[in-house]
C-alpha atoms as a PDB file:
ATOM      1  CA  UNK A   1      -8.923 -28.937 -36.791  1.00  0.00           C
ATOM      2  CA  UNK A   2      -9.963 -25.374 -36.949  1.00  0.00           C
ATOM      3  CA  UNK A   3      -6.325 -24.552 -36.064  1.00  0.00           C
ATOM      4  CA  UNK A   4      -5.173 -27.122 -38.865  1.00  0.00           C
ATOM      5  CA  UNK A   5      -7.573 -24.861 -41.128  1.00  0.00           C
ATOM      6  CA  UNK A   6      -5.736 -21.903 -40.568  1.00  0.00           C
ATOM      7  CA  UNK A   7      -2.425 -23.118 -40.605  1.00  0.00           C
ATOM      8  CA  UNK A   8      -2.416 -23.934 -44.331  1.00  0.00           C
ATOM      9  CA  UNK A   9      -5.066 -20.834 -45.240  1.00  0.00           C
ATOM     10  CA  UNK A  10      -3.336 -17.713 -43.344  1.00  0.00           C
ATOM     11  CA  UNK A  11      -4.549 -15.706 -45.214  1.00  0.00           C
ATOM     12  CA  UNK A  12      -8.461 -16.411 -44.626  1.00  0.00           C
ATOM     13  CA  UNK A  13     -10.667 -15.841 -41.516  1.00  0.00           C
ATOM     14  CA  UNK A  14     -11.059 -18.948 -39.578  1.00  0.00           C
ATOM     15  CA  UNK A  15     -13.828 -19.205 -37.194  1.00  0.00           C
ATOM     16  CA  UNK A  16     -14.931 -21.840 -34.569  1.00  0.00           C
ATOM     17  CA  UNK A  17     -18.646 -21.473 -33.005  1.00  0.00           C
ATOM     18  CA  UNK A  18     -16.792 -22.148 -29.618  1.00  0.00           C
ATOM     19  CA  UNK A  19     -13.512 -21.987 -28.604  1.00  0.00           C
ATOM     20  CA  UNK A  20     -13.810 -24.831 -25.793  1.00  0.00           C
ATOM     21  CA  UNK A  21     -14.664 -27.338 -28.059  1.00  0.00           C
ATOM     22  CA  UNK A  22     -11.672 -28.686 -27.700  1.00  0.00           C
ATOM     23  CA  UNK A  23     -10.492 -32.653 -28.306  1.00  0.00           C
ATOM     24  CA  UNK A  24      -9.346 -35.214 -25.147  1.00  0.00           C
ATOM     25  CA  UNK A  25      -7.102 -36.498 -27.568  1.00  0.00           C
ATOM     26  CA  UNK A  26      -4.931 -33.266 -28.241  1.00  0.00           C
ATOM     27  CA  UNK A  27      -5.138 -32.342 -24.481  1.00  0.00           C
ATOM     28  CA  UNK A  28      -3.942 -35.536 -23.825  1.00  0.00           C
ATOM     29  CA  UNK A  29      -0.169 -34.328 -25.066  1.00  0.00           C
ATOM     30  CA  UNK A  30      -0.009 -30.400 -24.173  1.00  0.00           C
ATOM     31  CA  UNK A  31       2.844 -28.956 -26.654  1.00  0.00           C
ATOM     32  CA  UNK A  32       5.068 -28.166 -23.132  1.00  0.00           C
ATOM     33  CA  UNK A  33       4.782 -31.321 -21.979  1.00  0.00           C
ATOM     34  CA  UNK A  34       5.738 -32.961 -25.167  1.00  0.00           C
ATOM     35  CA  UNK A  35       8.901 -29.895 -25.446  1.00  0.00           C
ATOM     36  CA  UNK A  36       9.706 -31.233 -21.923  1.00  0.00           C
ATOM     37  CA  UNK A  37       9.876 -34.825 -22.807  1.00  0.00           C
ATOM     38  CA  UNK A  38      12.123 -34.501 -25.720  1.00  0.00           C
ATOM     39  CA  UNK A  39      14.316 -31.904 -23.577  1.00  0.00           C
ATOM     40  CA  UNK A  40      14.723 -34.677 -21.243  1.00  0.00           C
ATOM     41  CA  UNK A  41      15.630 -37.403 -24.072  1.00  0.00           C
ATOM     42  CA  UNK A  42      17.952 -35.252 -26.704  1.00  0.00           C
ATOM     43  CA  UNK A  43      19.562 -38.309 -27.120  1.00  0.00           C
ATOM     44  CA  UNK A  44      17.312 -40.456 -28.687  1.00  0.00           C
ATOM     45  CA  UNK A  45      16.916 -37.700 -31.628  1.00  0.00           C
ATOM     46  CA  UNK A  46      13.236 -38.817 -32.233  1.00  0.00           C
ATOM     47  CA  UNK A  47      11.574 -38.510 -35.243  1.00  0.00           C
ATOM     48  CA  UNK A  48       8.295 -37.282 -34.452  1.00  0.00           C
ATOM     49  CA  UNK A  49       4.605 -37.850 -36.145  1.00  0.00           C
ATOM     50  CA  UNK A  50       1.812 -36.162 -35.381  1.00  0.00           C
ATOM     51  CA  UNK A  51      -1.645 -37.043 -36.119  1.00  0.00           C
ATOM     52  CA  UNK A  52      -3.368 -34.189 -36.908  1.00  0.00           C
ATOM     53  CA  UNK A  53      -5.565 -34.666 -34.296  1.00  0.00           C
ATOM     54  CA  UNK A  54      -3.579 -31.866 -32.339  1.00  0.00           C
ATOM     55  CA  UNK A  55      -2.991 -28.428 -31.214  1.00  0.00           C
ATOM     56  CA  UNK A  56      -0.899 -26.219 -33.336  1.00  0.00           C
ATOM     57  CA  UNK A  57       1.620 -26.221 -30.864  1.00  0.00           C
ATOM     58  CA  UNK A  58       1.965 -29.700 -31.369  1.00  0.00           C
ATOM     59  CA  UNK A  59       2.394 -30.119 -35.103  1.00  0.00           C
ATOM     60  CA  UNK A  60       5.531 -27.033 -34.599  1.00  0.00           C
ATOM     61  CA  UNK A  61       7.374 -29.924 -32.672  1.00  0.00           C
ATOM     62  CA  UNK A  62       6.877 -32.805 -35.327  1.00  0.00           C
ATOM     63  CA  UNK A  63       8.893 -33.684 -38.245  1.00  0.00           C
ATOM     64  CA  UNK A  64       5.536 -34.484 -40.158  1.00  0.00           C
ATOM     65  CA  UNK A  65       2.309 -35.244 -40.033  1.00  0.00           C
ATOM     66  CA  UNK A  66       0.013 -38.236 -40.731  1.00  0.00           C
ATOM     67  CA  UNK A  67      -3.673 -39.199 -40.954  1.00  0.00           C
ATOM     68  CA  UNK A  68      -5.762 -42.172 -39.620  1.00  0.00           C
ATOM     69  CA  UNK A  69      -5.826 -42.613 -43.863  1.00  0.00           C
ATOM     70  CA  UNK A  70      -2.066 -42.063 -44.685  1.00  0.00           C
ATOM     71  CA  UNK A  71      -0.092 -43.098 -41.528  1.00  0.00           C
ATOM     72  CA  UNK A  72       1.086 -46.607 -43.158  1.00  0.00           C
ATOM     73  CA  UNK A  73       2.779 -44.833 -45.995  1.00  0.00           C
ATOM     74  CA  UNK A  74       4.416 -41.542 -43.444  1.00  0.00           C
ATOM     75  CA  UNK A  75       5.617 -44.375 -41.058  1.00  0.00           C
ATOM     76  CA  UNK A  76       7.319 -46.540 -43.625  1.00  0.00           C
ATOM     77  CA  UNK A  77       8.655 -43.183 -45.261  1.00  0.00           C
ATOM     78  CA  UNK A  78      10.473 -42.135 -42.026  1.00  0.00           C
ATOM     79  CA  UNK A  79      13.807 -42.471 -41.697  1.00  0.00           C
ATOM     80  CA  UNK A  80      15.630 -45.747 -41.027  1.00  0.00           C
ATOM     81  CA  UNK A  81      18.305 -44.136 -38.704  1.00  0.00           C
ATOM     82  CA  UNK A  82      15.958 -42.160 -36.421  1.00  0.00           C
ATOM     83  CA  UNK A  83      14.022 -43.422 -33.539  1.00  0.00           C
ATOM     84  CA  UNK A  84      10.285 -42.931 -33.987  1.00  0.00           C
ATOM     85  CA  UNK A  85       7.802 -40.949 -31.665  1.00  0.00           C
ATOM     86  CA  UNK A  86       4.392 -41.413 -32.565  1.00  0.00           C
ATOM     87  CA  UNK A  87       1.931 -38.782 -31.059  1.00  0.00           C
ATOM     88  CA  UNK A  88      -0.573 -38.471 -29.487  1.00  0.00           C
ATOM     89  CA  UNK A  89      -2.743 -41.774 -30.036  1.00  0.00           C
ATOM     90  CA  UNK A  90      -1.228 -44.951 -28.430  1.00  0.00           C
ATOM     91  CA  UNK A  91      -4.068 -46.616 -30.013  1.00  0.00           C
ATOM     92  CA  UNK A  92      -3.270 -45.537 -33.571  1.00  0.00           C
ATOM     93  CA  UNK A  93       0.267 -46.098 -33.633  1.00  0.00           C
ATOM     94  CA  UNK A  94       0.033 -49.405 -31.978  1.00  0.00           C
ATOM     95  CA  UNK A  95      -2.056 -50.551 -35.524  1.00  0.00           C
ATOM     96  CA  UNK A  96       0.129 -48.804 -37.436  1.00  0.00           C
ATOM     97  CA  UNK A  97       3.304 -50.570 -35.539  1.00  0.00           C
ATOM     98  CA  UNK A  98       0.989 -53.835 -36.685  1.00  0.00           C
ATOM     99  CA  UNK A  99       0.960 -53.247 -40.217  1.00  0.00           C
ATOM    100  CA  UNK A 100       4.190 -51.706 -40.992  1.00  0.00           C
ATOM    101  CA  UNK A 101       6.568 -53.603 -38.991  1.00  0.00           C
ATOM    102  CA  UNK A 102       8.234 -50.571 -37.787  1.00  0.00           C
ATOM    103  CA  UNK A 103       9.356 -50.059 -34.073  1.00  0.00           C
ATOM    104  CA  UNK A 104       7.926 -46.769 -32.914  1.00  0.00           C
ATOM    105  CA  UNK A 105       7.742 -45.003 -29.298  1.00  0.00           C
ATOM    106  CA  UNK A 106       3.903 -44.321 -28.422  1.00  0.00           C
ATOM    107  CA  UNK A 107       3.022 -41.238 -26.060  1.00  0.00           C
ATOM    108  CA  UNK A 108       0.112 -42.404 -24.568  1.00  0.00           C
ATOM    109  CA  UNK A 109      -2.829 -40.454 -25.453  1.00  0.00           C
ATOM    110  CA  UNK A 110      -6.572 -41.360 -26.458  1.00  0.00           C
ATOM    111  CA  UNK A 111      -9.701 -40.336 -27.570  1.00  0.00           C
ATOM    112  CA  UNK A 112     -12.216 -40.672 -24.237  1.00  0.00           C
ATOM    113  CA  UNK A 113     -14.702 -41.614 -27.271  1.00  0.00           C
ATOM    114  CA  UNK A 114     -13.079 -44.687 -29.057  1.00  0.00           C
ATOM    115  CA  UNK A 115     -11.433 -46.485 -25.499  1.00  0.00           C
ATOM    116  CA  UNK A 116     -15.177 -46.392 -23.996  1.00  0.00           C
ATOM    117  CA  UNK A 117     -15.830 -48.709 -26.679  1.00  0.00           C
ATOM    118  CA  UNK A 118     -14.908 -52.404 -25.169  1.00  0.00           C
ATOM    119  CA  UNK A 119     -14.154 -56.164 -26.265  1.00  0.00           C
ATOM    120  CA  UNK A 120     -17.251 -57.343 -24.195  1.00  0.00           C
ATOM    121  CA  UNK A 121     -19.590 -54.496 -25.350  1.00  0.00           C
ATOM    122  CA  UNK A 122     -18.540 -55.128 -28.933  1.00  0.00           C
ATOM    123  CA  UNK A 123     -18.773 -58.937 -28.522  1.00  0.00           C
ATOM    124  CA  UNK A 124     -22.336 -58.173 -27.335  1.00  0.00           C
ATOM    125  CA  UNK A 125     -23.859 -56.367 -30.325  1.00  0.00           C
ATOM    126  CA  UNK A 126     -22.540 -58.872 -32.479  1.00  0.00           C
ATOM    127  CA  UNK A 127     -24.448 -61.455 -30.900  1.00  0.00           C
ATOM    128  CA  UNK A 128     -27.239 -59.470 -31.520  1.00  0.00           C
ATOM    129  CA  UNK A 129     -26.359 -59.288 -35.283  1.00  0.00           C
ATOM    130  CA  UNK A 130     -24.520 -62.250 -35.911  1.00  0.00           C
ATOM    131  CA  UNK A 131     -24.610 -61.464 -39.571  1.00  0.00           C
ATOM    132  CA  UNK A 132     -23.673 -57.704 -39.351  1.00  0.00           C
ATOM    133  CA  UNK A 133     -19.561 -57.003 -39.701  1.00  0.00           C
ATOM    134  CA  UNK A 134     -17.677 -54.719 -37.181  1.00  0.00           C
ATOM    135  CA  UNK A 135     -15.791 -51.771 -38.689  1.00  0.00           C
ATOM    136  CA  UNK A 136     -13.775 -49.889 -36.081  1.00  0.00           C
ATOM    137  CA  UNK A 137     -11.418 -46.971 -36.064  1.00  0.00           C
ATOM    138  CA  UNK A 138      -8.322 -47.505 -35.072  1.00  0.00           C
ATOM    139  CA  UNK A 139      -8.263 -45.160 -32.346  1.00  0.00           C
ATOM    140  CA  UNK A 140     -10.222 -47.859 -30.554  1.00  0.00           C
ATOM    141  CA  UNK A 141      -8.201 -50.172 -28.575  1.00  0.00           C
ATOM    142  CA  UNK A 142      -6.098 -53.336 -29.407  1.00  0.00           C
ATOM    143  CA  UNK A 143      -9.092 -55.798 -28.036  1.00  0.00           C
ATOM    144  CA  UNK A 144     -11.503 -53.736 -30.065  1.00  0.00           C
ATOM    145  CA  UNK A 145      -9.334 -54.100 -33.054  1.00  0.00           C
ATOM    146  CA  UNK A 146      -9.296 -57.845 -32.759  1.00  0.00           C
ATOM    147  CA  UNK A 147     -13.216 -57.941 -32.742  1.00  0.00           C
ATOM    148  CA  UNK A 148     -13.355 -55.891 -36.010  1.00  0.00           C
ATOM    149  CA  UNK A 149     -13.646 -57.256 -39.776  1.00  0.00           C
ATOM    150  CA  UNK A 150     -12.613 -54.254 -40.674  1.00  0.00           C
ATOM    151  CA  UNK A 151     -10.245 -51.333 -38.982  1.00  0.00           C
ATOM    152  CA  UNK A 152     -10.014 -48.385 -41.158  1.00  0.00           C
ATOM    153  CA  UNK A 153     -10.177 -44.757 -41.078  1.00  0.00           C
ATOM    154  CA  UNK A 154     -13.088 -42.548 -41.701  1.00  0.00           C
ATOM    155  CA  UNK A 155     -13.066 -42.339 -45.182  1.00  0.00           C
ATOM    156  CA  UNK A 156     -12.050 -45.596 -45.630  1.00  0.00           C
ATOM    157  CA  UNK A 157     -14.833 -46.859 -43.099  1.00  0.00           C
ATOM    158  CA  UNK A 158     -17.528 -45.021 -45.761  1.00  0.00           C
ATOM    159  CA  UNK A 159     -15.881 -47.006 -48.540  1.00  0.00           C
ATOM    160  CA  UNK A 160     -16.227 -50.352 -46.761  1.00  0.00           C
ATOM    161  CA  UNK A 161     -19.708 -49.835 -45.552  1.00  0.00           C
ATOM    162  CA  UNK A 162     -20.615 -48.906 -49.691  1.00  0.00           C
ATOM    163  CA  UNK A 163     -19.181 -52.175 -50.965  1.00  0.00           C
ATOM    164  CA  UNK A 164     -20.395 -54.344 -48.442  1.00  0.00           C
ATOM    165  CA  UNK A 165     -22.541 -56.696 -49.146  1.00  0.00           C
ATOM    166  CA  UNK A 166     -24.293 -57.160 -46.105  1.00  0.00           C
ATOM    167  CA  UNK A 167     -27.293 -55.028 -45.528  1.00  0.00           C
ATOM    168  CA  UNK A 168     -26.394 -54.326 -41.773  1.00  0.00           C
ATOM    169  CA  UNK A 169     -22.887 -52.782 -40.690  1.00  0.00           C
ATOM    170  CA  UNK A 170     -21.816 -52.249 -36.837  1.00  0.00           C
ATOM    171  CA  UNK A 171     -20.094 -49.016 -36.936  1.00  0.00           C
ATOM    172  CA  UNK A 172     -17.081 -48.652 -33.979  1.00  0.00           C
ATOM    173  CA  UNK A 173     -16.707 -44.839 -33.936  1.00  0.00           C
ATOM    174  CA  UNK A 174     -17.705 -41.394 -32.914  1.00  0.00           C
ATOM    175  CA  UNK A 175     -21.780 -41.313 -33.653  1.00  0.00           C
ATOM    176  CA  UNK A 176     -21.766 -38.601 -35.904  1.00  0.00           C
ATOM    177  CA  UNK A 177     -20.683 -40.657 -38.552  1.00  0.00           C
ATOM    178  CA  UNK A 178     -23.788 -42.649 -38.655  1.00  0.00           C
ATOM    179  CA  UNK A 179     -25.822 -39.680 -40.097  1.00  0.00           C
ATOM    180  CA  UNK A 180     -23.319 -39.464 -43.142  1.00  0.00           C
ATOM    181  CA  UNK A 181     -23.623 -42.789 -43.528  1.00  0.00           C
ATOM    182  CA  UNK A 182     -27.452 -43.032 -43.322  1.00  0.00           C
ATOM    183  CA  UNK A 183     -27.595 -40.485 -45.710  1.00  0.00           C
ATOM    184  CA  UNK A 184     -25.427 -41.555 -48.296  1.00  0.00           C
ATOM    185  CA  UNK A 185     -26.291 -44.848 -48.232  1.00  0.00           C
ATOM    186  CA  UNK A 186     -30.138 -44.969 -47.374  1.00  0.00           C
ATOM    187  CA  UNK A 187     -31.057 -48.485 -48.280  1.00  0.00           C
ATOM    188  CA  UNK A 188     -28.712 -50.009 -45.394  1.00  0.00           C
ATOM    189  CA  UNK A 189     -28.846 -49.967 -41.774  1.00  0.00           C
ATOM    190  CA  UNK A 190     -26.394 -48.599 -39.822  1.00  0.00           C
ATOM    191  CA  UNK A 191     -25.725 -49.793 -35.983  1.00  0.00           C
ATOM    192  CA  UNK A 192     -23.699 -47.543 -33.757  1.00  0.00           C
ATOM    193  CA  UNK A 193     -20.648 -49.533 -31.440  1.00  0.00           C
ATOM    194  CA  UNK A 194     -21.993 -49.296 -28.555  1.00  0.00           C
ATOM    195  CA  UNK A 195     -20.012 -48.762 -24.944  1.00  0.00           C
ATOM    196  CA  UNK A 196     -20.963 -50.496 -21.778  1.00  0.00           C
ATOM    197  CA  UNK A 197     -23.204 -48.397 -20.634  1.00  0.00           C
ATOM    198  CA  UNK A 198     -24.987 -47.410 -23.751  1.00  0.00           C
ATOM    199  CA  UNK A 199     -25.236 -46.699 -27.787  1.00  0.00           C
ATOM    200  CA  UNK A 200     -23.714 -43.523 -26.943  1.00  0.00           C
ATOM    201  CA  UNK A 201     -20.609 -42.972 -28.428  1.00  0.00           C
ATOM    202  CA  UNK A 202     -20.939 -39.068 -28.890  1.00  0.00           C
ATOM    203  CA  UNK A 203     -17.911 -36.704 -28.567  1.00  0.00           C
ATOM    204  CA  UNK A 204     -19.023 -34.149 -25.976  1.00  0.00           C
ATOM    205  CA  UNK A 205     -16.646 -31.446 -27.944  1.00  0.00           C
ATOM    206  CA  UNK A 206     -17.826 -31.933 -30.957  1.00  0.00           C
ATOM    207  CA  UNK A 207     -21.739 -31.676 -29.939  1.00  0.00           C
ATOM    208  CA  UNK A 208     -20.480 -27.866 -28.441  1.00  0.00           C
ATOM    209  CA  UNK A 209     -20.808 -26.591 -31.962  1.00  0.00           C
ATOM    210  CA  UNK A 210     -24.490 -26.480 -32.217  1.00  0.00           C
ATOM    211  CA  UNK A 211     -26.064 -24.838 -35.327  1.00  0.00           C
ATOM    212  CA  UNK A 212     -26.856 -21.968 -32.626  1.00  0.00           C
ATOM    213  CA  UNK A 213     -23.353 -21.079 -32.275  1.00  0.00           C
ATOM    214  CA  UNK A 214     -22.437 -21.730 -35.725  1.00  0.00           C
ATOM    215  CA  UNK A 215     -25.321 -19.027 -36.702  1.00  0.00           C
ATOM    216  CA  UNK A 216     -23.883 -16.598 -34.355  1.00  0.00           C
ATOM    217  CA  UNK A 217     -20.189 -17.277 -35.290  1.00  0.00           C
ATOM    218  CA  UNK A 218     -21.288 -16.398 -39.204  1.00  0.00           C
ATOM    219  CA  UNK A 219     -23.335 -13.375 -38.036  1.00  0.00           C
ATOM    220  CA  UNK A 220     -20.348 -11.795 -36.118  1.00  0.00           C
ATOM    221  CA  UNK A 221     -17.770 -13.277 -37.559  1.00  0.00           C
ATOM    222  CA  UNK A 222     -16.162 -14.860 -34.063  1.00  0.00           C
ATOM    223  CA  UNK A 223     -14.700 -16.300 -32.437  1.00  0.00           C
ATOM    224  CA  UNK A 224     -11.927 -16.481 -34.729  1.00  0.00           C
ATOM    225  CA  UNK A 225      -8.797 -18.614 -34.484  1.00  0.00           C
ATOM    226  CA  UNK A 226      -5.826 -16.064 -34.730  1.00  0.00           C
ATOM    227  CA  UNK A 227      -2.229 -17.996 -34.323  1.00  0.00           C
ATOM    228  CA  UNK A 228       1.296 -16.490 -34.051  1.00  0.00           C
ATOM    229  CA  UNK A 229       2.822 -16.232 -37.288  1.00  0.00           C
ATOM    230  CA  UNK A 230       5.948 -17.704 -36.093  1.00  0.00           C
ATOM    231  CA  UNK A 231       4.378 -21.197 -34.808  1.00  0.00           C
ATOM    232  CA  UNK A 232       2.097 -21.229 -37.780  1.00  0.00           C
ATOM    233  CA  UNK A 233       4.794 -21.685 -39.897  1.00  0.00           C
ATOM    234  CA  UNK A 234       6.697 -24.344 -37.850  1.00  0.00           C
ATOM    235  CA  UNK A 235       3.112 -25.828 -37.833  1.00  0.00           C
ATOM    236  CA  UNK A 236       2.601 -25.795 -41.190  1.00  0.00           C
ATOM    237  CA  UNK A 237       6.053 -27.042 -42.311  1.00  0.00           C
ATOM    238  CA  UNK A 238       5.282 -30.738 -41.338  1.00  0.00           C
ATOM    239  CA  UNK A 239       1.998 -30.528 -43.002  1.00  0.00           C
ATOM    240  CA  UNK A 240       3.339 -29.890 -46.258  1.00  0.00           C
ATOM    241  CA  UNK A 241       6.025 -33.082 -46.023  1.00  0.00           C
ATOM    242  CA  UNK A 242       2.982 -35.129 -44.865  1.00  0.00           C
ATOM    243  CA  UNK A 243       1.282 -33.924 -48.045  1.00  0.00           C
ATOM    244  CA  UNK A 244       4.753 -34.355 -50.302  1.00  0.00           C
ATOM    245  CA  UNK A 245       5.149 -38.064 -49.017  1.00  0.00           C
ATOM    246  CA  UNK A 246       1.484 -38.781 -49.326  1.00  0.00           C
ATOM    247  CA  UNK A 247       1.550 -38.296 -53.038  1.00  0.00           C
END
């Protein structure tokens, strides 16, 4: 994301408390792998979308880009003649294949956060709160999904959990959403999915930016992200057709 951040602000300082904290989903499709793949299948002339959940390197390969939020509307916008490549959640574009109808290739690529959550730990925790409903991401996986009354993205999954009316919401995602939640909407309680080993569904990348680092980074100004001008602007051009379809 910090790359994202500097690929449509080149002309600002972008700086990330630490460099390794990276995302399993983006290293799960390395841009050379994904070069090699479509080397190897020219012929199919693939259409590819992105979600932005990946490296730089990634987004210069794809036709455009699409959100957890916006990937119904870039899917049914692609074209009818091309064969589709979704990248690089399997998880993601096997909901979006769901809702839109549309046939699309998957690489397979997850988040190690959202597949630790299971059918049998989520059946669980709603026996424990029977009256609570399940919203998930759909980055979680297709047995997850079917558990869910609700499978949204992030945004959307604050929306839900403000105009529901139940008082206690089972949240399926990365844990750091709960304190946005608990904080913007106090008077409701907010239970974390949890996996099968625990209510632990932290991203270990993530939790590498500690307000330590980010003190340091703003002190010194580093470490900064600093991207060839050349694949920034391959990287930005699907970007701005995400953001063109999206209107």
């Amino acid at each position: 994301m910090a790359e994202t951040a500097k690929i449509i602000n080149p002309t600002k300082r972008v700086i990330l408390p630490d460099l390794d904290a990276g995302c399993s989903l983006s290293e799960s499709c390395p841009p050379e792998k994904l070069e090699k793949f479509l080397q190897d299948r020219a012929d199919k002339n693939y259409y590819i979308i992105a979600y932005i959940n990946c490296s730089a390197g990634v987004k210069a390969l794809a036709d455009v880009i699409c959100t957890s939020g916006n990937a119904d509307k870039i899917v049914r916008a692609a074209p009818q003649d091309r064969h589709i490549l979704f990248v690089p959640d399997q998880n993601l574009g096997a909901w979006v294949m769901e809702r839109t109808g549309r046939k699309m290739d998957l690489w397979q690529g997850t988040c190690y956060i959202h597949v630790e959550f299971t059918a049998r730990s989520i059946s669980k925790i709603r026996e424990r709160y029977p009256d609570a409903p399940v919203v998930a991401h759909p980055e979680c996986t297709y047995a997850v999904r079917m558990l869910a009354d609700e499978v949204c993205s992030t945004e959307k999954m604050v929306t839900f959990c403000k105009e529901s009316p139940a008082r206690e919401i089972i949240v399926v995602t990365e844990a750091g959403l709960l304190h946005r939640l608990r904080k913007e909407i106090p008077d409701k309680t907010f239970i974390p999915g949890p996996t099968d080993n625990c209510f632990c569904g932290e991203c270990r990348f993530m939790k590498m930016n500690t307000l330590g680092k980010a003190y340091d980074a703003l002190l010194n100004m580093e470490p900064e992200i600093i991207l060839p001008e050349p694949l920034r602007k391959r990287a930005e051009a699907p970007i701005l057709r995400m953001l063109e379809l999206s209107k």
